[in-house]
Protein backbone atom coordinates (compact mmCIF):
# COMPACT_ATOMS: atom_id res chain seq x y z
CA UNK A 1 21.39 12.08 10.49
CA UNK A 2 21.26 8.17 11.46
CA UNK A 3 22.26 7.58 7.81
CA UNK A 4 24.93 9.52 8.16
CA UNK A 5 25.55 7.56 11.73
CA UNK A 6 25.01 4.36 10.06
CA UNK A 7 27.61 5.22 7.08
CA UNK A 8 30.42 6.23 9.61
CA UNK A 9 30.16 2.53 11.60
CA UNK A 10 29.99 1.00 8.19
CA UNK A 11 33.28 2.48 7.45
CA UNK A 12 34.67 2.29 10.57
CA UNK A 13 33.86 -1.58 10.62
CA UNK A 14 34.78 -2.45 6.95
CA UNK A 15 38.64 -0.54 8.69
CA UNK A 16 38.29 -2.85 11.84
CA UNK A 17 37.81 -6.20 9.85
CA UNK A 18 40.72 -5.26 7.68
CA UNK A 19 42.88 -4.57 10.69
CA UNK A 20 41.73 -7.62 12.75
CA UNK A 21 43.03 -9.69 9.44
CA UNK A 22 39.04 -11.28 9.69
CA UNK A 23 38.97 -11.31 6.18
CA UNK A 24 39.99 -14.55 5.30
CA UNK A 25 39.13 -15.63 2.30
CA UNK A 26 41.92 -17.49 0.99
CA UNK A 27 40.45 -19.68 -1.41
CA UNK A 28 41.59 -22.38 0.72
CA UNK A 29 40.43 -26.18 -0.85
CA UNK A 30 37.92 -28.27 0.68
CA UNK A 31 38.92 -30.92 3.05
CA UNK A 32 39.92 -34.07 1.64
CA UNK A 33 37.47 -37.24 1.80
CA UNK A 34 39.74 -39.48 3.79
CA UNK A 35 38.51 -41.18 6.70
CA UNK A 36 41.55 -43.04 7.38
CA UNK A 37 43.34 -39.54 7.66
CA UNK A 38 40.40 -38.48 10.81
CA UNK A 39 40.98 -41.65 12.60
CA UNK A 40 44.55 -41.37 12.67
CA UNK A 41 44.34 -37.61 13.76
CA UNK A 42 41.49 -38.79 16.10
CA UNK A 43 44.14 -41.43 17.51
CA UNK A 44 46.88 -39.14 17.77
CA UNK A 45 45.02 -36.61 19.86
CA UNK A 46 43.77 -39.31 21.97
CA UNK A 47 47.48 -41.08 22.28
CA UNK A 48 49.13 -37.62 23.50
CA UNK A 49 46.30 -36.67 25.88
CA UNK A 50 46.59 -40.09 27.69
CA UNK A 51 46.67 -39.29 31.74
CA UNK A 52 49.66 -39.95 33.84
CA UNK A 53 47.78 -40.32 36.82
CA UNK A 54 44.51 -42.86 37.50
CA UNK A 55 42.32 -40.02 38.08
CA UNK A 56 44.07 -37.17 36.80
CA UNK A 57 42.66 -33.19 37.53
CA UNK A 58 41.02 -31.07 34.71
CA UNK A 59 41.34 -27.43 35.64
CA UNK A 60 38.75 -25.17 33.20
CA UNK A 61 39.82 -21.44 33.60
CA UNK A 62 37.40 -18.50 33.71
CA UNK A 63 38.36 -14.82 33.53
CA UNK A 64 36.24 -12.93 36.08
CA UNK A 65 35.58 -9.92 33.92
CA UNK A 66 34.33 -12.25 30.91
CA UNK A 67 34.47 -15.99 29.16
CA UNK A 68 33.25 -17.26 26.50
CA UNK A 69 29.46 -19.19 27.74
CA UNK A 70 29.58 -22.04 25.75
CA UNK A 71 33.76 -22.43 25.39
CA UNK A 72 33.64 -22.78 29.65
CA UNK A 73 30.04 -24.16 30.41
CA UNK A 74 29.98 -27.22 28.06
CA UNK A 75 33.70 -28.27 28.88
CA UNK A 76 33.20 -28.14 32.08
CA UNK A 77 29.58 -30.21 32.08
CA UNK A 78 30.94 -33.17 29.51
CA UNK A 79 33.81 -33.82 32.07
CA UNK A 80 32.11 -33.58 34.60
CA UNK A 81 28.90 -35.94 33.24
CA UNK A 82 31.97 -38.21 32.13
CA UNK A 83 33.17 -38.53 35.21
CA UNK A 84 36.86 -39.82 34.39
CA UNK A 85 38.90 -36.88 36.19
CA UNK A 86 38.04 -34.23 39.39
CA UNK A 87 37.21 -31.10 37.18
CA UNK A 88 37.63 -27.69 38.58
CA UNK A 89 36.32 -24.67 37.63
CA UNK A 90 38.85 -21.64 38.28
CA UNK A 91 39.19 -18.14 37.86
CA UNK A 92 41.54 -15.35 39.27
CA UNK A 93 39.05 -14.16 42.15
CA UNK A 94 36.91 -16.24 43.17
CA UNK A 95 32.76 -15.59 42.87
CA UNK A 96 31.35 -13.58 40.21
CA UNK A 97 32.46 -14.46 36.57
CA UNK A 98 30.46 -13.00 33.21
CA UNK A 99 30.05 -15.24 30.56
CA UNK A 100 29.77 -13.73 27.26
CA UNK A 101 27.36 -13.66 24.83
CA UNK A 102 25.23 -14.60 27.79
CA UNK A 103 24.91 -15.63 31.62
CA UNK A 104 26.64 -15.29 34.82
CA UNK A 105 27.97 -17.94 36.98
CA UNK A 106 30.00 -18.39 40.22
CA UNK A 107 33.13 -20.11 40.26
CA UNK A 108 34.21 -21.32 43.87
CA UNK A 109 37.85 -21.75 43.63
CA UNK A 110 40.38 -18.97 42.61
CA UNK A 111 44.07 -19.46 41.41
CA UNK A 112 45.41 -19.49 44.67
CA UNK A 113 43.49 -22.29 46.16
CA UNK A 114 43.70 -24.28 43.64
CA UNK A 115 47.58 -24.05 43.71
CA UNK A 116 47.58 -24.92 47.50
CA UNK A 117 45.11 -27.96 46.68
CA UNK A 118 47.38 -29.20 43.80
CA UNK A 119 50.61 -27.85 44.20
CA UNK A 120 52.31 -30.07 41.67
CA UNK A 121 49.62 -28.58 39.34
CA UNK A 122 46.64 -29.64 36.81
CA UNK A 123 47.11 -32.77 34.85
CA UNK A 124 44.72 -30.60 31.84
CA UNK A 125 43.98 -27.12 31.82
CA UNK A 126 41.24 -25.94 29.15
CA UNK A 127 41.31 -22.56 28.58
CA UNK A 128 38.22 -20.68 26.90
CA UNK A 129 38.26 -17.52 24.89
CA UNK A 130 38.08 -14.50 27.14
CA UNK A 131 37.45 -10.88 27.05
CA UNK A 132 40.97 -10.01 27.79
CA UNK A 133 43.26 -12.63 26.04
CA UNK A 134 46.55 -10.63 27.72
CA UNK A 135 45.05 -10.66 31.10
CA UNK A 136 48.54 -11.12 32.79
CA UNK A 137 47.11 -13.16 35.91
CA UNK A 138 46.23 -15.81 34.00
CA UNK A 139 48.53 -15.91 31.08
CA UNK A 140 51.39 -16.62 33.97
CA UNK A 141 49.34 -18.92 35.70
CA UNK A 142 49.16 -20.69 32.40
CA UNK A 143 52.67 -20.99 31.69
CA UNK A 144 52.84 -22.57 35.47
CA UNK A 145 50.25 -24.78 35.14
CA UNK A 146 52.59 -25.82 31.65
CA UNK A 147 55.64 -26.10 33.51
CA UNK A 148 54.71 -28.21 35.62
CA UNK A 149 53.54 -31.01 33.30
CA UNK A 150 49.98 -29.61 32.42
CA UNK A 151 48.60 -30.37 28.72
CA UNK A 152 46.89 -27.51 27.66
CA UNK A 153 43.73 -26.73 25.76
CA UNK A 154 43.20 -23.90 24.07
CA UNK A 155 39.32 -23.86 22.74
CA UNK A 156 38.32 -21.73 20.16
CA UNK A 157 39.73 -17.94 20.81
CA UNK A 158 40.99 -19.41 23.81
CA UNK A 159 43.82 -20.42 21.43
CA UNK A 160 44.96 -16.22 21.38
CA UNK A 161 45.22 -16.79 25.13
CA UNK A 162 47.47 -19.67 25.18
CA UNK A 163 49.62 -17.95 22.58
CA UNK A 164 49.96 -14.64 24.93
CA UNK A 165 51.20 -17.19 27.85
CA UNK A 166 53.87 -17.86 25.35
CA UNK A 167 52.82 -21.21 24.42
CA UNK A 168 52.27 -21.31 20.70
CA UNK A 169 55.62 -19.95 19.32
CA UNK A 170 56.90 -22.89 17.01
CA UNK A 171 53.84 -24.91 17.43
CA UNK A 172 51.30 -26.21 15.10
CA UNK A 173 47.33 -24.76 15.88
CA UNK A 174 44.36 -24.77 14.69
CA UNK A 175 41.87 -21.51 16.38
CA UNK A 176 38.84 -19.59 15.04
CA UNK A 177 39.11 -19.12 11.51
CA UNK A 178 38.91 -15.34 12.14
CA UNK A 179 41.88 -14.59 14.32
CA UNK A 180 43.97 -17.24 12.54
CA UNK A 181 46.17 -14.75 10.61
CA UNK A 182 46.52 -12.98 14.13
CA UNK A 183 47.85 -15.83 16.03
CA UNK A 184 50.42 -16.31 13.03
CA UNK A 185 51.47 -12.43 13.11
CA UNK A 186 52.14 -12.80 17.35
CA UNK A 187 53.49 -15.53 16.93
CA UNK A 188 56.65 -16.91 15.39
CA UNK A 189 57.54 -20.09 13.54
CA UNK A 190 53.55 -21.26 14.73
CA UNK A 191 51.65 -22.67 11.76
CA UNK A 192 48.10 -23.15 11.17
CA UNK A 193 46.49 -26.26 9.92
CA UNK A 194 43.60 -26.07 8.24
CA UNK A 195 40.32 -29.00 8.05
CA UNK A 196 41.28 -30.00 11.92
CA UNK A 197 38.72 -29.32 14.42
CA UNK A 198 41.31 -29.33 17.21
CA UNK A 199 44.89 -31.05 17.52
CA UNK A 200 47.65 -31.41 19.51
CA UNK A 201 51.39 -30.55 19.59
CA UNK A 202 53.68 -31.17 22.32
CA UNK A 203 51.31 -30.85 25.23
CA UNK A 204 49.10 -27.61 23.67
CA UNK A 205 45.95 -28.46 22.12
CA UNK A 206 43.92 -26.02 20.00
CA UNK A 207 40.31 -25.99 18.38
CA UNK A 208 38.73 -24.12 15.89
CA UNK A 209 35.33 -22.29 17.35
CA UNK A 210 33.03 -22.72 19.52
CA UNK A 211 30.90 -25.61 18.09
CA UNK A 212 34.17 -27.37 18.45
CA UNK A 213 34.40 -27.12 22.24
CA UNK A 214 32.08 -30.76 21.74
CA UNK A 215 34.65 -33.13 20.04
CA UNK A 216 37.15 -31.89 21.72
CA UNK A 217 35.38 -32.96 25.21
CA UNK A 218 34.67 -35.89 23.88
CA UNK A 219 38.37 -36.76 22.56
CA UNK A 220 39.44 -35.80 25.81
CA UNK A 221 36.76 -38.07 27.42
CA UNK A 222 38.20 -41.11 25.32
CA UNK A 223 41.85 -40.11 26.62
CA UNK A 224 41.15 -40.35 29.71
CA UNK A 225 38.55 -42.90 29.86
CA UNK A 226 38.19 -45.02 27.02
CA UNK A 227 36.30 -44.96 24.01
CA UNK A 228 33.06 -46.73 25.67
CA UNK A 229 33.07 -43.68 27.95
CA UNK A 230 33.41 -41.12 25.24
CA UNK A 231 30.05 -43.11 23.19
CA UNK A 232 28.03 -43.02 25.63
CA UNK A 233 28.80 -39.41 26.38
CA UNK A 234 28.72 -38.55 22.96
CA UNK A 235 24.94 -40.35 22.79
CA UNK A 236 23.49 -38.11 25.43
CA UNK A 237 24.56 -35.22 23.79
CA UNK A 238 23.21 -36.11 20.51
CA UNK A 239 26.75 -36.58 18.90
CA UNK A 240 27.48 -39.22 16.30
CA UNK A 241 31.00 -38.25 16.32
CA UNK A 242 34.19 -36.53 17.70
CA UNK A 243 36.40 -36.83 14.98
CA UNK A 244 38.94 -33.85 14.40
CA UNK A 245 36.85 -33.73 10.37
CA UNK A 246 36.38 -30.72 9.48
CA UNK A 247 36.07 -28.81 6.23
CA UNK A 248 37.89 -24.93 6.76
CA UNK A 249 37.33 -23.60 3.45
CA UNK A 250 33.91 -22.23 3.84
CA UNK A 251 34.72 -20.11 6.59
CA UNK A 252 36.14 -16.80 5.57
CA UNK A 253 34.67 -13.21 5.50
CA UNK A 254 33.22 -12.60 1.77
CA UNK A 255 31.83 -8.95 0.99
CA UNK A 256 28.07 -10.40 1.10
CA UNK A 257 29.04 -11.55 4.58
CA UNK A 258 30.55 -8.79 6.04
CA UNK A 259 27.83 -6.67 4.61
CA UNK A 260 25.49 -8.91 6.55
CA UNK A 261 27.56 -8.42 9.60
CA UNK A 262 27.48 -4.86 9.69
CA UNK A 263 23.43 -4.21 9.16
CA UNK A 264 22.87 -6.75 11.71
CA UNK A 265 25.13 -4.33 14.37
CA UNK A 266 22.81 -1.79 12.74
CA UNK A 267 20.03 -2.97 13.74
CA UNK A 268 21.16 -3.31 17.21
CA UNK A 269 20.29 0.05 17.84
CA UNK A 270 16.93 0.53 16.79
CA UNK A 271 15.79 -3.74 17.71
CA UNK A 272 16.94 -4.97 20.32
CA UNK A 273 15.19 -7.78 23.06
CA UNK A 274 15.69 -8.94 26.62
CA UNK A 275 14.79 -12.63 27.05
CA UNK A 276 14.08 -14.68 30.18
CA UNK A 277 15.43 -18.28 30.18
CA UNK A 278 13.60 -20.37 33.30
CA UNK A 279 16.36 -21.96 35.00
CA UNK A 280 16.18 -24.45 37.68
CA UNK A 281 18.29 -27.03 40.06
CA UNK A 282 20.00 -29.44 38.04
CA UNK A 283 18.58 -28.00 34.50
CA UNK A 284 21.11 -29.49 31.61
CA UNK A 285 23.79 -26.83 30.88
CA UNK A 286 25.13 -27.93 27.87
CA UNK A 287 21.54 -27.37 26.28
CA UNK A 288 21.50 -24.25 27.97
CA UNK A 289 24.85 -22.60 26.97
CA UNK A 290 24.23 -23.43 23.21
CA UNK A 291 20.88 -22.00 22.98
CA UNK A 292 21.62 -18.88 25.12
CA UNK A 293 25.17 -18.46 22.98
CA UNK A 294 23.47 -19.05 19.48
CA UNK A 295 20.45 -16.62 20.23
CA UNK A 296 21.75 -13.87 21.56
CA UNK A 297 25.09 -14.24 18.55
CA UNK A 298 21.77 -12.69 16.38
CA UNK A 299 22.58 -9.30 17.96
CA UNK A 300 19.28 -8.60 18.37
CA UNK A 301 18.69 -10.79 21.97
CA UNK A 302 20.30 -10.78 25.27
CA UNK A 303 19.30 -13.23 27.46
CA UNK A 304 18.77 -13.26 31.44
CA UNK A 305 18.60 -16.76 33.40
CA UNK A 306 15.40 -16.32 35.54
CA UNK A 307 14.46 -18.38 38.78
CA UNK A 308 11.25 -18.20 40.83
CA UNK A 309 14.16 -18.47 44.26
CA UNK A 310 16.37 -16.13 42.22
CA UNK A 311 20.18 -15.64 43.23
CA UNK A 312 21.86 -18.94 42.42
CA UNK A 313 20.78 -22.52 40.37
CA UNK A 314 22.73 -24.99 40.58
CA UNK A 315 23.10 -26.74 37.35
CA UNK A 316 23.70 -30.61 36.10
CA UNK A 317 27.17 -30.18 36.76
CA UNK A 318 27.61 -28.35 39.84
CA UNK A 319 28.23 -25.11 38.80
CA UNK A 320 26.11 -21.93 40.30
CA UNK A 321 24.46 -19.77 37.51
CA UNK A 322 23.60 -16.80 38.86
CA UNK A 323 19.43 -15.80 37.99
CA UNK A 324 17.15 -12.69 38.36
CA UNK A 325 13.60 -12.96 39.75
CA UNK A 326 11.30 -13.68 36.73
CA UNK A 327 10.21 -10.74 34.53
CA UNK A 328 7.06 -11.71 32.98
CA UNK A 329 7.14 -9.56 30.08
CA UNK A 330 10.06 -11.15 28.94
CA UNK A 331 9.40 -13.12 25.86
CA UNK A 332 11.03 -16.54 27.27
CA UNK A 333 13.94 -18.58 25.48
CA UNK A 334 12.76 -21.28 23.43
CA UNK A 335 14.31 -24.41 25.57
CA UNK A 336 12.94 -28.18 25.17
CA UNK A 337 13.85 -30.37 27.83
CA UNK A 338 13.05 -33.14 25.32
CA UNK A 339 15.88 -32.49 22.97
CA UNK A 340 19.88 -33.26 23.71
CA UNK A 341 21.74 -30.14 23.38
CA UNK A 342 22.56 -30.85 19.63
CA UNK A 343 19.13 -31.81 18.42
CA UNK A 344 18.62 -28.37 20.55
CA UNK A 345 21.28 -26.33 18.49
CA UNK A 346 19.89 -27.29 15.71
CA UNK A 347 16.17 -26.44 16.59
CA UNK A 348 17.59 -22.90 17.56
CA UNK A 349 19.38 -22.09 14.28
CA UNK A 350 16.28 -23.33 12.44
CA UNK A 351 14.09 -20.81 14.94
CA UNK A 352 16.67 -17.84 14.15
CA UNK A 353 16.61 -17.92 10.55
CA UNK A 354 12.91 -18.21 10.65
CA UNK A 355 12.42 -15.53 13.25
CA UNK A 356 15.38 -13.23 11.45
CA UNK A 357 16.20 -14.28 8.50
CA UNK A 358 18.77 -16.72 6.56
CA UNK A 359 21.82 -14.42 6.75
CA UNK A 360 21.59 -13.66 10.62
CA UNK A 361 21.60 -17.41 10.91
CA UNK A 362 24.50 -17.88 8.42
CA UNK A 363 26.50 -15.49 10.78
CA UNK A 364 25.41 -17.20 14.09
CA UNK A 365 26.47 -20.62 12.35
CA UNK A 366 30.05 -18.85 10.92
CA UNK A 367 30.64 -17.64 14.83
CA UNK A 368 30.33 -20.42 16.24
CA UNK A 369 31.95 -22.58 13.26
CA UNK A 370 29.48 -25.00 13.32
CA UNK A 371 30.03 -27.01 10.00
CA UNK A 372 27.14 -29.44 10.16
CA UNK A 373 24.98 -26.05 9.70
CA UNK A 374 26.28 -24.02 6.92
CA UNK A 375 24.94 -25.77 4.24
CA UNK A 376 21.57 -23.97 3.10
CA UNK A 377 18.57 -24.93 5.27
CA UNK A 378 16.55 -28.08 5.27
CA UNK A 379 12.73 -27.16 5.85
CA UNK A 380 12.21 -31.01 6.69
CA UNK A 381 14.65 -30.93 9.23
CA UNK A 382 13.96 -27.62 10.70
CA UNK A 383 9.99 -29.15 10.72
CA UNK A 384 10.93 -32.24 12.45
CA UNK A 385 12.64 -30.20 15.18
């Protein structure tokens, strides 16, 4: 009987990648060597994102009913730690908003308010992938926000949001390498350009996923306050770079993949953990949102910020994460305070292929389009982590 189950999502999946146009694989060519090419991208971002005001506003948009964890939480904490613009979280309603893979967080200003406070509008809006990328409240408070002078950032899947606000007909983007062909089908005359980890053109920025939402701070960062600014951000983080490099080719769906992809949904319903993450006042939550994002992308964790005073944490950046009173049985989230939130990432993917295998890894790494990871493991580096 469960084979029979089993066969049925198989199908049904194989259909549903087909439809959704994930499989990708072009044979597109590597990314040219040329680092004169990435500094003049890297410059070109940065000259087009320039402020027009000394201390300009940064408006990072949540949908209440679910946004992408690591898309909103590290935007919103590298602006915030760089400390060149007011940043504002904002969502439809204001309260409650689900983060997706993982986590829960309130957001303190709603659409409304914020359009009282700044009625001329945002000087950036960054807008995350969401669980709705139609949602019609905030695809029209989008193209406001873009009439009235906003630049626009459109991180990861985010980019099929700004596209439904009407903002990526004719344009140039760059977007998750799985819902590229989609963005080109909704919209016409856009184009896609491949090897850029984000870009700009005429006011709309894009990214590719989620590993991306880092540079793309960063290059922001430098816009608005100088390249110093942007180093020393980058340094905390564990970032030796924020160039727009990046090599498109090897993401795409192959057979072995997909087949990959679909056991490990399988599996989902016969293995499947809740773990506790011990959250705290002022705890680091860009470490946070890329550990809780790349374990529980396994499909076989979900993970549930805990708090000895549970209700609210406030985190490094301000933001209220919403945590449950400690379970003990719980296995806990593996978390070092010791590590910035890259040497982190990279711990983590090391820890999921160990704990599940080399293939659950690869498809953690190919969601979140983290390049620096795809090549095959290194046991040295995974020991030194």
């Amino acid at each position: 009987m469960f084979r029979r189950f089993l066969s049925v999502v198989i199908v049904s999946s194989i259909a549903a990648f087909g439809l959704a146009g994930c499989g990708a694989g072009t044979g597109m060519p590597a990314a040219p060597a040329d680092p004169a090419l990435r500094e003049q991208q890297t410059q070109a971002f940065v000259q087009a994102m320039k402020p027009r005001h000394a201390r300009p506003v940064v408006a990072i948009v949540a949908l209440n009913e679910g946004t992408e964890t690591t898309d909103f939480l590290l935007t919103h904490a590298v602006l915030q730690r760089a400390d060149v613009a007011d940043v504002k979280a904002v969502a439809p309603r204001r309260g409650r908003v689900d983060l997706y893979p993982a986590l829960q967080v309130d957001v303190a200003e709603d659409f409304d308010g914020f359009d009282r406070a700044h009625p001329s509008g945002a000087d950036y809006v960054i807008v995350p992938a969401m669980s709705n990328d139609a949602d019609p409240t905030v695809t029209a408070w989008l193209r406001r926000q873009a009439e009235r002078g906003a630049r626009i950032v459109g991180v990861c899947n985010g980019t099929l949001v700004v596209g439904n606000a009407g903002l990526l007909d004719g344009r140039r983007f760059a977007g998750h390498w799985s819902e590229r062909s989609t963005v080109l089908e909704r919209h016409p005359g856009s184009s896609h350009v491949p090897h850029q980890r984000y870009l700009v053109d005429r006011g709309v920025a894009t990214t590719t996923g989620i590993s991306a939402s880092i540079p793309v701070a960063l290059a922001l960062v430098e816009a608005i306050g100088g390249h110093d600014k942007a180093a020393s951000v980058a340094a905390e983080l564990g970032a030796t770079s924020w160039s727009p490099e990046h090599d498109s080719a090897p993401f795409a769906l192959t057979l072995r993949r997909g087949a990959s992809y679909l056991l490990n949904k399988a599996a989902r319903f016969w293995s499947h953990e809740p773990w506790g993450v011990d959250v705290r006042d002022g705890m680091d939550d860009i470490a946070l949102a890329l550990t809780a994002d790349a374990w529980s992308r396994t499909g076989r964790v979900s993970v549930y910020a805990e708090s000895a005073s549970p209700g609210s944490v406030v985190l490094r950046s301000g933001i209220k994460l919403a945590a449950q009173a400690p379970s003990p049985e719980r296995p806990r989230l593996p978390l070092a305070a010791h590590m910035k939130p890259l040497q982190q990432l990279d711990a983590t993917l090391c820890q999921i292929g160990e704990r599940y295998g080399a293939s659950r890894r690869e498809w953690v790494v190919l969601e979140m389009e983290y390049a620096d990871a795809l090549a095959p493991v290194d046991s040295d580096r995974c020991r030194s982590s």
